[in-house]
PDB file of N, CA and C in Angstrom:
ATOM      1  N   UNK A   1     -11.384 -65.067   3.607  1.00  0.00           N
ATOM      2  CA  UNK A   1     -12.734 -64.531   3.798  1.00  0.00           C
ATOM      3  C   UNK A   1     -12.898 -63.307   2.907  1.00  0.00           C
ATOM      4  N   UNK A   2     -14.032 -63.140   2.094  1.00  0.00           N
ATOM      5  CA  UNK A   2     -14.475 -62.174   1.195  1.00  0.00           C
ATOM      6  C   UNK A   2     -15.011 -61.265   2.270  1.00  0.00           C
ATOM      7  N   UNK A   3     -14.899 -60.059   2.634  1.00  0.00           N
ATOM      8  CA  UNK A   3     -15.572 -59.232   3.134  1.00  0.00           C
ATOM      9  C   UNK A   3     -16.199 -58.190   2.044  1.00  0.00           C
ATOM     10  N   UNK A   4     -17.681 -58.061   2.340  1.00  0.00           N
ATOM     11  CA  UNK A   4     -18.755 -56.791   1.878  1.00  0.00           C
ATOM     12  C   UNK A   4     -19.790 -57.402   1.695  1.00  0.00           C
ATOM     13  N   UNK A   5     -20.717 -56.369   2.144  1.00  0.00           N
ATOM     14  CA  UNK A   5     -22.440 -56.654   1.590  1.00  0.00           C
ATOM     15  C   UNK A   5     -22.455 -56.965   0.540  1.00  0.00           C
ATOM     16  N   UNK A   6     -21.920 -56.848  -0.506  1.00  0.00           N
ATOM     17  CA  UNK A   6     -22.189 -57.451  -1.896  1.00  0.00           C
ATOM     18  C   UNK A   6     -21.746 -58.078  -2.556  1.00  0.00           C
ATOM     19  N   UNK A   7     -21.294 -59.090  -1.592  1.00  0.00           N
ATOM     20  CA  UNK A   7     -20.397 -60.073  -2.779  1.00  0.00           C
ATOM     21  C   UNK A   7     -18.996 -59.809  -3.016  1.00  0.00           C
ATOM     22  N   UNK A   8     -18.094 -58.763  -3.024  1.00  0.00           N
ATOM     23  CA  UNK A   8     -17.138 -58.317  -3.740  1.00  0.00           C
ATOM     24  C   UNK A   8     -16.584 -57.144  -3.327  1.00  0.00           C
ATOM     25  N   UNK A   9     -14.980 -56.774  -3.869  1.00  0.00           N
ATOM     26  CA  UNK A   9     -14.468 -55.916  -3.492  1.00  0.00           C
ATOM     27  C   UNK A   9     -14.261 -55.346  -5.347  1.00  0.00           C
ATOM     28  N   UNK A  10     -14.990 -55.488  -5.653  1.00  0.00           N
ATOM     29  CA  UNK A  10     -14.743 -55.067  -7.352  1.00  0.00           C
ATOM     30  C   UNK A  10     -15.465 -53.437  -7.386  1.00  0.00           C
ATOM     31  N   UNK A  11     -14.400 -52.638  -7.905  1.00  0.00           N
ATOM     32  CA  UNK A  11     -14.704 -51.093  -8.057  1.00  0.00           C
ATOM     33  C   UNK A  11     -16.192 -50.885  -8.737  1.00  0.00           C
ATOM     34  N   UNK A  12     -16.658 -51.906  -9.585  1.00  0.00           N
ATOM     35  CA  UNK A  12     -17.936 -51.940 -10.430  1.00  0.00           C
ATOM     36  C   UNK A  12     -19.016 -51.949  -9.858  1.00  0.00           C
ATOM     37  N   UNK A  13     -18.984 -52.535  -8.418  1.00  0.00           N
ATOM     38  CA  UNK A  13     -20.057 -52.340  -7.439  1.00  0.00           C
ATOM     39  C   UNK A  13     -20.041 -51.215  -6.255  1.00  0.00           C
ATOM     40  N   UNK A  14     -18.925 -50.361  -6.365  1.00  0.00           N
ATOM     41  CA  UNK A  14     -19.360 -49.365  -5.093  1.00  0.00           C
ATOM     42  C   UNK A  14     -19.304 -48.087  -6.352  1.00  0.00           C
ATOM     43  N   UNK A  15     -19.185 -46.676  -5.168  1.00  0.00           N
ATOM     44  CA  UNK A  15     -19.935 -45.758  -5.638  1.00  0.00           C
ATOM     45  C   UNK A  15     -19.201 -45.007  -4.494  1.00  0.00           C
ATOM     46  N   UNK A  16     -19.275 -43.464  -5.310  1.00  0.00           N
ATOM     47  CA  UNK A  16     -18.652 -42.383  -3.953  1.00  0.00           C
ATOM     48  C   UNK A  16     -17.711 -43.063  -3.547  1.00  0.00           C
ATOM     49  N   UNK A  17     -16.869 -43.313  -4.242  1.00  0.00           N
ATOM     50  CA  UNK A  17     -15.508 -43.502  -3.561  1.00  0.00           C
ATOM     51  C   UNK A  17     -14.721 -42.484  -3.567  1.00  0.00           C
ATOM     52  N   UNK A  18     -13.679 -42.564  -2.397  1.00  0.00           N
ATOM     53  CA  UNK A  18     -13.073 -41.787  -2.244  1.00  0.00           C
ATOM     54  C   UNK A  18     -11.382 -42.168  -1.515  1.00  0.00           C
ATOM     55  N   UNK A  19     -10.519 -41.770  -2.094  1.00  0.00           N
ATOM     56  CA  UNK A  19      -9.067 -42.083  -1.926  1.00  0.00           C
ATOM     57  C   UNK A  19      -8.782 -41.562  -0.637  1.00  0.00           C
ATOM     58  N   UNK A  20      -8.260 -42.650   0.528  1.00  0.00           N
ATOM     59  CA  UNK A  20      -8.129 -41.955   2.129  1.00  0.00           C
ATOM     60  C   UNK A  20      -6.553 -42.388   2.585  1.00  0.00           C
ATOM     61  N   UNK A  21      -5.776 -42.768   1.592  1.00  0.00           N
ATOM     62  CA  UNK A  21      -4.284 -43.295   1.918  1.00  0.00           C
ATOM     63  C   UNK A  21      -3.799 -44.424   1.227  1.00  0.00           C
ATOM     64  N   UNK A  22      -2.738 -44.841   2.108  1.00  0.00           N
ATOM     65  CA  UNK A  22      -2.461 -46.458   1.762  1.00  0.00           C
ATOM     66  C   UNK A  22      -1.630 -46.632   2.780  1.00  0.00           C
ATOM     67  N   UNK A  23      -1.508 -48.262   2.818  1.00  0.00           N
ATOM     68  CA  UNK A  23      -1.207 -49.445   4.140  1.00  0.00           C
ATOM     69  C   UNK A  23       0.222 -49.318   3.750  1.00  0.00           C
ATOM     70  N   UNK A  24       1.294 -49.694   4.571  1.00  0.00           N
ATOM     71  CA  UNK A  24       2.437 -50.117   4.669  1.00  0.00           C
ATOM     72  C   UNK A  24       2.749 -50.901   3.448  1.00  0.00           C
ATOM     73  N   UNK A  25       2.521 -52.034   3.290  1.00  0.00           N
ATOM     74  CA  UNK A  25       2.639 -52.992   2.058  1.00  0.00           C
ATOM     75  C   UNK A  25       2.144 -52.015   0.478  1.00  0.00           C
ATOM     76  N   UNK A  26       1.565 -50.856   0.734  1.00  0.00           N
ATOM     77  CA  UNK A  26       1.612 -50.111  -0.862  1.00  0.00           C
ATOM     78  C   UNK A  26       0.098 -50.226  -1.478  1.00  0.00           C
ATOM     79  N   UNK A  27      -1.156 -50.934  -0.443  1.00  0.00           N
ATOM     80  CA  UNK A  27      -2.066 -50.676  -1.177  1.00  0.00           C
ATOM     81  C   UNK A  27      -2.693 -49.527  -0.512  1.00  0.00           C
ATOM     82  N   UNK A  28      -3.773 -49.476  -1.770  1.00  0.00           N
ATOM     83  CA  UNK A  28      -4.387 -47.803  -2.145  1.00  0.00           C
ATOM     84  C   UNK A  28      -5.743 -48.058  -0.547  1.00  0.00           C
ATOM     85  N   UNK A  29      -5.996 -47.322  -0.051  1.00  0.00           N
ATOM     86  CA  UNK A  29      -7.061 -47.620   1.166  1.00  0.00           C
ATOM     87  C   UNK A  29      -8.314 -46.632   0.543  1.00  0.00           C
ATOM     88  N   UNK A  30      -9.592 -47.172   0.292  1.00  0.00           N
ATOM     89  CA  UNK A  30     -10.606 -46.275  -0.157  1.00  0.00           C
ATOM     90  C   UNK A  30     -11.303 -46.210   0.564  1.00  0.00           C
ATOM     91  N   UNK A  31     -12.609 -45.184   0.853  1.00  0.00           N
ATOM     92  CA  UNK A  31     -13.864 -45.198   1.459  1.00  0.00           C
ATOM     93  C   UNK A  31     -14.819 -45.394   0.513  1.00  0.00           C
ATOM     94  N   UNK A  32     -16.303 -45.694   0.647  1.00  0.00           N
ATOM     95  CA  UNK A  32     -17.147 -46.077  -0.461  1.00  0.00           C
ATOM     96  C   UNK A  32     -18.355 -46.668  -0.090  1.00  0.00           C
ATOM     97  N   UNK A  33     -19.084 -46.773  -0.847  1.00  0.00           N
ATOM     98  CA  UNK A  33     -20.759 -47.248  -0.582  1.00  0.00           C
ATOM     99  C   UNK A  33     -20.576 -48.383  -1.604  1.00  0.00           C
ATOM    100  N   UNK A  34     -21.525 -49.387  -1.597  1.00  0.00           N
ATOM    101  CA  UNK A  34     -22.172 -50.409  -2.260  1.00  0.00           C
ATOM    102  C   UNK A  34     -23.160 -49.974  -2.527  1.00  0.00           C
ATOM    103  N   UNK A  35     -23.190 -49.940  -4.711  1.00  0.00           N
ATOM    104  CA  UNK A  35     -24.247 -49.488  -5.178  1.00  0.00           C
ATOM    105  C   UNK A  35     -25.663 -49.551  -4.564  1.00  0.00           C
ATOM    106  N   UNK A  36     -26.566 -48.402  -3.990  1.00  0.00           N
ATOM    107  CA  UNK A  36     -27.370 -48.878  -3.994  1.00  0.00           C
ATOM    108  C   UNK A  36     -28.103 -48.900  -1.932  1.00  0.00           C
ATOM    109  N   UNK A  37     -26.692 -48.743  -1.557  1.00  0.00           N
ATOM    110  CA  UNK A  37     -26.733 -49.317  -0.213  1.00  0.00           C
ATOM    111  C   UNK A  37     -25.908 -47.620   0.495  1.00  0.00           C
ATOM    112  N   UNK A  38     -26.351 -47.209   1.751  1.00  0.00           N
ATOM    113  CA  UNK A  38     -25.826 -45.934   2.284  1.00  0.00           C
ATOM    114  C   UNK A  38     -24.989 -46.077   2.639  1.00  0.00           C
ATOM    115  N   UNK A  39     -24.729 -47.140   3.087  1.00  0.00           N
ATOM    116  CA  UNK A  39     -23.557 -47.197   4.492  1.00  0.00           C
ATOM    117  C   UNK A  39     -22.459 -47.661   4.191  1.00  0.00           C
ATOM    118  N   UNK A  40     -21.201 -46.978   4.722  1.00  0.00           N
ATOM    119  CA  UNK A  40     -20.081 -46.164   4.121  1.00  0.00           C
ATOM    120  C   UNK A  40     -18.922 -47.598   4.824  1.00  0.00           C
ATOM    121  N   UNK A  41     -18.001 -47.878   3.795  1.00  0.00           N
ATOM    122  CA  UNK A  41     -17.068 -48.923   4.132  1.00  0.00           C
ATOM    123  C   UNK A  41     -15.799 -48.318   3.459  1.00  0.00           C
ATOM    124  N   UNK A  42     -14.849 -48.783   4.518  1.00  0.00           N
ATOM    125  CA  UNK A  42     -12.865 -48.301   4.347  1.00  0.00           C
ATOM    126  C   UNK A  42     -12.370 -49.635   4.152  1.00  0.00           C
ATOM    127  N   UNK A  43     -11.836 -49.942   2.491  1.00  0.00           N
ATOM    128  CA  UNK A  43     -11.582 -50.942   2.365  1.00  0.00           C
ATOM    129  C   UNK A  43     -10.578 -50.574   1.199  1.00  0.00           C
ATOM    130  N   UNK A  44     -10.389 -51.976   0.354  1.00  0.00           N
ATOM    131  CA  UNK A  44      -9.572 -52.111  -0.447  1.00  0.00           C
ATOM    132  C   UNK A  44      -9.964 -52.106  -2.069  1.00  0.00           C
ATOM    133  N   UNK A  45      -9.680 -51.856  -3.447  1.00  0.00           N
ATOM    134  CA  UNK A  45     -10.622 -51.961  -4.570  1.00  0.00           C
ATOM    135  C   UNK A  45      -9.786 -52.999  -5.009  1.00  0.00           C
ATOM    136  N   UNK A  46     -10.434 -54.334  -5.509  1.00  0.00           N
ATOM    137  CA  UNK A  46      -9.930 -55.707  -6.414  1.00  0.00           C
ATOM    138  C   UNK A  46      -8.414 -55.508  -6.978  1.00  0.00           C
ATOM    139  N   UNK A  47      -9.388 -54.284  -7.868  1.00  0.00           N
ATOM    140  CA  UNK A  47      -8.507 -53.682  -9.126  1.00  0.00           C
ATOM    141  C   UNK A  47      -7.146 -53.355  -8.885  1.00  0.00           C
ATOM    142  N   UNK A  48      -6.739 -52.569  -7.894  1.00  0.00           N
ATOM    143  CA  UNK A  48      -5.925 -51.941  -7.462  1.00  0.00           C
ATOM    144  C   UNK A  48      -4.793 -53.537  -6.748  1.00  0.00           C
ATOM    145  N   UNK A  49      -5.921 -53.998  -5.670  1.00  0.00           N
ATOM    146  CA  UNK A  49      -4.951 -54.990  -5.104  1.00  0.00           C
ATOM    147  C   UNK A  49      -4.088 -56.460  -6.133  1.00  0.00           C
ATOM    148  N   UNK A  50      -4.771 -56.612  -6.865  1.00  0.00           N
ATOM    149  CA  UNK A  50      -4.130 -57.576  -7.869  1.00  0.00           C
ATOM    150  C   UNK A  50      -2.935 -57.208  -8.318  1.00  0.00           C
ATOM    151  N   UNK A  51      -2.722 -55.995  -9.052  1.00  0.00           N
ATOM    152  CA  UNK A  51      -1.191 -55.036  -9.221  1.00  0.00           C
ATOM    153  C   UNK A  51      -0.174 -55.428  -8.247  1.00  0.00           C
ATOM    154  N   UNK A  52      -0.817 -55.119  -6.742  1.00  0.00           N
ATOM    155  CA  UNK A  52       0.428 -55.495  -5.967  1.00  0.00           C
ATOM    156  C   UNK A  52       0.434 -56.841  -5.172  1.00  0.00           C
ATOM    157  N   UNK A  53      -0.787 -57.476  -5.324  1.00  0.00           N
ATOM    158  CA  UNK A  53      -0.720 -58.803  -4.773  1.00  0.00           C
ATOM    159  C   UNK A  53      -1.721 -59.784  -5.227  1.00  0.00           C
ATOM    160  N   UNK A  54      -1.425 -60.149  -6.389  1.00  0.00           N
ATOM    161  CA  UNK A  54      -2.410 -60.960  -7.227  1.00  0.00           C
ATOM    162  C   UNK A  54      -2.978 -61.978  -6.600  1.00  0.00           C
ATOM    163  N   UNK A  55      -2.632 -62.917  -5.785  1.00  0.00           N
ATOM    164  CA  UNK A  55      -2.818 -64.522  -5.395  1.00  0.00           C
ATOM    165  C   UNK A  55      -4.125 -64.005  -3.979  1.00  0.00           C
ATOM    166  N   UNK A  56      -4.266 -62.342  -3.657  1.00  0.00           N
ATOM    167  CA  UNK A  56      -5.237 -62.014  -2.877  1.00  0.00           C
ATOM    168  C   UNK A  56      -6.660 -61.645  -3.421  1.00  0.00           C
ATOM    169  N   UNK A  57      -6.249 -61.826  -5.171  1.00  0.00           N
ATOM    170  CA  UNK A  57      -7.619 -61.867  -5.825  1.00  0.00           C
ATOM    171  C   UNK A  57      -8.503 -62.829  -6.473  1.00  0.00           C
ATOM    172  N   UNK A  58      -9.352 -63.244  -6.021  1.00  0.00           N
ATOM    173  CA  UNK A  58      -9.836 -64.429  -7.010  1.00  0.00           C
ATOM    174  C   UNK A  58     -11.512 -63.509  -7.757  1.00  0.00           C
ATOM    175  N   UNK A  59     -11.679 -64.406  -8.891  1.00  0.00           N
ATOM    176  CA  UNK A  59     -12.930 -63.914  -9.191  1.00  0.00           C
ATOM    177  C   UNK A  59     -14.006 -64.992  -8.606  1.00  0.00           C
ATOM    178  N   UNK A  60     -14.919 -64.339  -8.237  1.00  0.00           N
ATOM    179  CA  UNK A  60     -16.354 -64.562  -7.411  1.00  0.00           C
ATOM    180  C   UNK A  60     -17.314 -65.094  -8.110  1.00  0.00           C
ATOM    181  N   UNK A  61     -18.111 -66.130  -7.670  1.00  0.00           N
ATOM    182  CA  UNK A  61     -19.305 -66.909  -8.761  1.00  0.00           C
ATOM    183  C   UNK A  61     -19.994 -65.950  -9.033  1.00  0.00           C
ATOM    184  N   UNK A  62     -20.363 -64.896  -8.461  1.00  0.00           N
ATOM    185  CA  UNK A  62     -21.238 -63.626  -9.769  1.00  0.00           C
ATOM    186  C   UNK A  62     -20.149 -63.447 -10.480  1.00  0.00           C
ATOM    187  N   UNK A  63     -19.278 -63.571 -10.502  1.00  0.00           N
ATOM    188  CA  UNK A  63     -18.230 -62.705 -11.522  1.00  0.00           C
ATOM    189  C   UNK A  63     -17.335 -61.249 -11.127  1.00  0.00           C
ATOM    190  N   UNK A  64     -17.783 -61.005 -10.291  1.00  0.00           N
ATOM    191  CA  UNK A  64     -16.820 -60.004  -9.455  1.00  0.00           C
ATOM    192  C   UNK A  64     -15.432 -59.994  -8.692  1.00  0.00           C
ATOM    193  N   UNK A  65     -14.820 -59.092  -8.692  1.00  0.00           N
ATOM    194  CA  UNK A  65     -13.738 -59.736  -7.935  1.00  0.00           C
ATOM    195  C   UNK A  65     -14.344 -59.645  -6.629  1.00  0.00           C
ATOM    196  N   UNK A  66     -13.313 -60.685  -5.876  1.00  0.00           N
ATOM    197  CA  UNK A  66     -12.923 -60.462  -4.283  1.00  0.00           C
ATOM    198  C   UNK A  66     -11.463 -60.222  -4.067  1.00  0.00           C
ATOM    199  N   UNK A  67     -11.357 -59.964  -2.831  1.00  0.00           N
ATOM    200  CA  UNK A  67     -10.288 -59.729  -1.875  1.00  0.00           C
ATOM    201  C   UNK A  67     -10.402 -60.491  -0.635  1.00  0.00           C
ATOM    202  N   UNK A  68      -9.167 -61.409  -0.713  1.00  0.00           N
ATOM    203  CA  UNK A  68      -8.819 -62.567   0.635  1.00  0.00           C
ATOM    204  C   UNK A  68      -8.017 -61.102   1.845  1.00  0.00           C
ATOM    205  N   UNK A  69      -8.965 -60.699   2.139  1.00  0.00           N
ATOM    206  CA  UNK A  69      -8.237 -59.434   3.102  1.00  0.00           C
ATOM    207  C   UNK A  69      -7.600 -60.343   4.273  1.00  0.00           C
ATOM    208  N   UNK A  70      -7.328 -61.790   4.369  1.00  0.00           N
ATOM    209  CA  UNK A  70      -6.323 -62.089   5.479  1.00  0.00           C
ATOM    210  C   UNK A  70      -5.088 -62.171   4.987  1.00  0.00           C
ATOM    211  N   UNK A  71      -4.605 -61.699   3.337  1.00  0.00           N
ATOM    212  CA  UNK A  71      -4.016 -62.023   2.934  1.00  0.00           C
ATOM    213  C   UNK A  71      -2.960 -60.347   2.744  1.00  0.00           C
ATOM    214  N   UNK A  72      -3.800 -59.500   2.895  1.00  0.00           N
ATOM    215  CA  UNK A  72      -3.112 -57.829   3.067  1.00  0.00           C
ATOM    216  C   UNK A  72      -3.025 -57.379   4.158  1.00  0.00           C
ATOM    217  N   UNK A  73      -2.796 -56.001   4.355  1.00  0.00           N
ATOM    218  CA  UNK A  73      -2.326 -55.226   5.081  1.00  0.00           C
ATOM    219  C   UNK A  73      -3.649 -54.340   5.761  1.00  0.00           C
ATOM    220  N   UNK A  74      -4.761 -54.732   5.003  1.00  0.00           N
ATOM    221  CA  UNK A  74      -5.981 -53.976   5.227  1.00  0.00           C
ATOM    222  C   UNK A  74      -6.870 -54.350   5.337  1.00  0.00           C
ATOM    223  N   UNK A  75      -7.372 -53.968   6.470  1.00  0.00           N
ATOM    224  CA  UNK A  75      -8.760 -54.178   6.810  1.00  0.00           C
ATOM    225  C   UNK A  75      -9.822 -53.874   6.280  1.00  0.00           C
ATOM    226  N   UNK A  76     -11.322 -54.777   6.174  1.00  0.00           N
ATOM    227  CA  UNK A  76     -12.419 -54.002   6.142  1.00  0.00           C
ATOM    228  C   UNK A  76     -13.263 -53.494   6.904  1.00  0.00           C
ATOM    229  N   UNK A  77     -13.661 -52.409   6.921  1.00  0.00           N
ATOM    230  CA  UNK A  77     -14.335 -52.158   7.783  1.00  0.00           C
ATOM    231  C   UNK A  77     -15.598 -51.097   7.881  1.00  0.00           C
ATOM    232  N   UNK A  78     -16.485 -50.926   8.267  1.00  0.00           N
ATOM    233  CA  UNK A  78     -17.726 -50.025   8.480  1.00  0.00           C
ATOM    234  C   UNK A  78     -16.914 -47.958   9.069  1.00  0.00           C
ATOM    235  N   UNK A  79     -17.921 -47.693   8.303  1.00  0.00           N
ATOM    236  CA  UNK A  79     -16.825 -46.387   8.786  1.00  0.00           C
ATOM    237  C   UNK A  79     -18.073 -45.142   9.208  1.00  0.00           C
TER     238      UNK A  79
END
């Protein structure tokens, strides 16, 4: 399952991000908006997760990445 309002977990679509840790397994945990959109999500960036777990990224019919988040350590979620 792709989780986000927009299609994607690709850094190219959020905004105000901000670095809040990382999960057990070594990925980076961000906070962040979807261009465009207020409301604030604690998730994972494409970019970052492919480095440590490629087969959890596929690219998206817009062309964006996603993230199979049943496939990490991290959740998405509304914050």
């Amino acid at each position: 399952i792709f989780a986000s309002a927009s299609g994607g977990s690709d850094v190219k679509i959020k905004e105000n991000i901000e670095y809040v840790g990382s999960s057990p397994q070594g990925q980076n945990i961000w906070e962040f908006n979807y261009i465009g959109d207020t409301q604030r999500y604690r998730g994972v960036m494409a970019q970052d997760v492919v480095k440590v777990h490629p087969m959890a990224v596929e690219v998206m019919d817009n062309g964006y990445l996603g993230v199979k988040y049943a496939m990490i350590d991290v959740n998405m979620e509304e914050v």
